[in-house]
N, C-alpha and C. Protein backbone atom coordinates (compact mmCIF):
# COMPACT_ATOMS: atom_id res chain seq x y z
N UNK A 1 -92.11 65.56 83.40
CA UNK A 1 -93.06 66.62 83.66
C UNK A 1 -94.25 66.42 82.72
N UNK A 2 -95.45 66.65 83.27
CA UNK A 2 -96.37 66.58 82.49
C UNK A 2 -96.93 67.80 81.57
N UNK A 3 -97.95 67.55 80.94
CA UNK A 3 -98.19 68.78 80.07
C UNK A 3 -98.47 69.79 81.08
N UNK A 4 -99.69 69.79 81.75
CA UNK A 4 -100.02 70.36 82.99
C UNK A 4 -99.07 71.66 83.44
N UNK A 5 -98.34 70.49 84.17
CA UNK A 5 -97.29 70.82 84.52
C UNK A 5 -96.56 72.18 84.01
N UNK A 6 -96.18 71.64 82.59
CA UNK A 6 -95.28 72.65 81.60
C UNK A 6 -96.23 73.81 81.54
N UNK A 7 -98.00 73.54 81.00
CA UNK A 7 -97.95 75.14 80.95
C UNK A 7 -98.46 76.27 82.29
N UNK A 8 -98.45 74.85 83.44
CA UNK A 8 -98.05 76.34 84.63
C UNK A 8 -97.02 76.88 84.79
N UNK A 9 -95.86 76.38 84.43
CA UNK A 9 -95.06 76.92 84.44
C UNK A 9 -94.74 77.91 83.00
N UNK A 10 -94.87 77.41 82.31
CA UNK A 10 -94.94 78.52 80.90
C UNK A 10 -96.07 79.84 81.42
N UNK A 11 -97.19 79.21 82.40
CA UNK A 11 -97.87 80.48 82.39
C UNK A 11 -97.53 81.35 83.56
N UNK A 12 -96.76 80.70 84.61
CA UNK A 12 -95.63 81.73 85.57
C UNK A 12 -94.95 82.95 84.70
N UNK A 13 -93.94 82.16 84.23
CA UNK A 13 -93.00 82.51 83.40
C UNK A 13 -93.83 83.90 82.60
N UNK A 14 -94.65 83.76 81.78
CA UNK A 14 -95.03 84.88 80.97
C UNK A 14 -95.48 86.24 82.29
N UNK A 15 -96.38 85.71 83.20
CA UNK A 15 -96.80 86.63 84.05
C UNK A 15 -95.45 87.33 84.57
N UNK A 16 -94.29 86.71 85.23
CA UNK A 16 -93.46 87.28 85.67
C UNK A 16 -92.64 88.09 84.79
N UNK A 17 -92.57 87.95 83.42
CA UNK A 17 -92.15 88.74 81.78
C UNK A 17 -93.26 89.97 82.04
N UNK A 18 -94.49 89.91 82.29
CA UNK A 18 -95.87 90.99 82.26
C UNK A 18 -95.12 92.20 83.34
N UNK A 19 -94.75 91.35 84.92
CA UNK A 19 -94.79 91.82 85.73
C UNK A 19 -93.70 93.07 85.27
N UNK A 20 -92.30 92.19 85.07
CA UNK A 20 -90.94 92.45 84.79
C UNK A 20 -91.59 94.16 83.55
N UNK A 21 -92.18 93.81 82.88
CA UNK A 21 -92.71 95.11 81.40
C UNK A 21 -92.80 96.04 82.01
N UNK A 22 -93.93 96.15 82.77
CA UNK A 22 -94.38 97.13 83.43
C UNK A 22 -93.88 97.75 84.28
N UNK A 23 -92.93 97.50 84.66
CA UNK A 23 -92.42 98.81 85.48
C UNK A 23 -91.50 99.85 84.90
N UNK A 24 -91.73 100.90 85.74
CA UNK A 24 -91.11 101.52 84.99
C UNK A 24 -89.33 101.53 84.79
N UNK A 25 -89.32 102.58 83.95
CA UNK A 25 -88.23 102.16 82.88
C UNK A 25 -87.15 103.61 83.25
N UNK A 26 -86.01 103.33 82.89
CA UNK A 26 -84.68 104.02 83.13
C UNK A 26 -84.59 105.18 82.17
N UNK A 27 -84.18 106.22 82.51
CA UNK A 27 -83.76 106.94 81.03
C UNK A 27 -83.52 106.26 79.63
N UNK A 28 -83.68 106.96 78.79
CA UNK A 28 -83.66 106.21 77.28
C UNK A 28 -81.96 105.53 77.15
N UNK A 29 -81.67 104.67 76.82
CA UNK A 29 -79.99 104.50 76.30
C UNK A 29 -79.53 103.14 77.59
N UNK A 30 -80.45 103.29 78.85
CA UNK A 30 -80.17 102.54 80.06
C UNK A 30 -80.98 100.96 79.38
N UNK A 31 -80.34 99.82 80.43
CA UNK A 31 -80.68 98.76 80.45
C UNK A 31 -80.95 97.66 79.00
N UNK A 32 -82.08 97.08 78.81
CA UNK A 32 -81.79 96.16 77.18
C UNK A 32 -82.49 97.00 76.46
N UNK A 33 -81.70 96.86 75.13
CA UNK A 33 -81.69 97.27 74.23
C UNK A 33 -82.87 96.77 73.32
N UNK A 34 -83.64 97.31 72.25
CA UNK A 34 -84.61 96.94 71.67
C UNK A 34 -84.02 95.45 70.71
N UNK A 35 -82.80 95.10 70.27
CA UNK A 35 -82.66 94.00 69.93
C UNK A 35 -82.30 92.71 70.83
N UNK A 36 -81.95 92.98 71.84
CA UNK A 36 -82.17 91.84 72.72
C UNK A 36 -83.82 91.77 73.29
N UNK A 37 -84.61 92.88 73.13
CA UNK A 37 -85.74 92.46 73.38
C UNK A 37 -86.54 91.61 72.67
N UNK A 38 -85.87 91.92 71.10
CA UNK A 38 -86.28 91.24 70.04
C UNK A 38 -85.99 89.98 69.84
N UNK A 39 -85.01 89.71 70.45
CA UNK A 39 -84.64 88.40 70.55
C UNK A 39 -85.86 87.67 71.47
N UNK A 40 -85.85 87.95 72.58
CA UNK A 40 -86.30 87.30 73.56
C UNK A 40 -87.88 87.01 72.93
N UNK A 41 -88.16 88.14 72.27
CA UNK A 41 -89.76 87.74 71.93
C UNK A 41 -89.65 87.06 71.15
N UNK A 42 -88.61 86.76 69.82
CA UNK A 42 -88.60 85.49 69.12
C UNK A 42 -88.45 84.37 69.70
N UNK A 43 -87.50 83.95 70.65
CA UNK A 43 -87.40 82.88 71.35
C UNK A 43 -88.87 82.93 71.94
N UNK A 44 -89.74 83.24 72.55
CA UNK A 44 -90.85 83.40 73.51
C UNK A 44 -92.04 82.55 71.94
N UNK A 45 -91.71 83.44 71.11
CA UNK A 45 -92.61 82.71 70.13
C UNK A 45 -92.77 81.20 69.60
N UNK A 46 -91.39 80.78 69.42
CA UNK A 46 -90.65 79.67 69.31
C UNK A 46 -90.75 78.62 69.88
N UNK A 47 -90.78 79.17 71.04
CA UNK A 47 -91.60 78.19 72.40
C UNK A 47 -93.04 77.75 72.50
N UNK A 48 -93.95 78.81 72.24
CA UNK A 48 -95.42 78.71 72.24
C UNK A 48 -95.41 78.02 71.25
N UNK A 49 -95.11 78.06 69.82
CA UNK A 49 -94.99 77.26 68.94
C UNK A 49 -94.97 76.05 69.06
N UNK A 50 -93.46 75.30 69.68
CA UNK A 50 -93.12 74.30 70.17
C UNK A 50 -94.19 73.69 70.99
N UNK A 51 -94.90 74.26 71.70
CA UNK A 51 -95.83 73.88 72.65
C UNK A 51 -97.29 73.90 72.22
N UNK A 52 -97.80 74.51 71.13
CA UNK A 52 -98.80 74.33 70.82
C UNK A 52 -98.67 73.19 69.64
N UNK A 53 -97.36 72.91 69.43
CA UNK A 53 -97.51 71.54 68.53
C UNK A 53 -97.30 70.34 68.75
N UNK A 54 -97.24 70.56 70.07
CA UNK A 54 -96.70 69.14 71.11
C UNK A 54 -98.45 68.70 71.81
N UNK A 55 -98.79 70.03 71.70
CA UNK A 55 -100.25 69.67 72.64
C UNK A 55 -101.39 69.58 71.16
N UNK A 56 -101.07 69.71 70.02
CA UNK A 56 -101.78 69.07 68.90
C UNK A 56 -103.00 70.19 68.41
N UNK A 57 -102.06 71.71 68.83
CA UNK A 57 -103.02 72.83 68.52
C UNK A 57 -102.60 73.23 67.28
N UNK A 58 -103.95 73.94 66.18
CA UNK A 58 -103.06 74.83 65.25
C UNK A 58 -102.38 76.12 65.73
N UNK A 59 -101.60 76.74 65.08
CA UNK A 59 -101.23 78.04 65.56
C UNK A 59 -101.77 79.46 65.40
């Protein structure tokens, strides 16, 4: 896969995370929890990271 490639798909991926945010939301106590959200945005960071140091950006 090319770079290209990777960040259309990295930039799917975030839009469909945008899409996924915004809707609305369940009573309080329903669905993920603020530490698995926390997770996911660390991993999410981790990645951009990974990818802005592969493509020879600072961060």
């Amino acid at each position: 896969m090319d770079t290209g490639q990777a960040l259309a798909r990295l930039e799917a991926a975030v839009e469909r995370l945008a899409i996924a945010a915004a809707r609305p939301r369940g009573p309080v106590g329903e669905g993920v929890s603020r530490a698995q959200v926390q997770a996911i945005a660390d991993r999410l960071d981790e990645t951009i990271a990974r990818l802005r140091s592969a493509l020879g950006e600072d961060a």
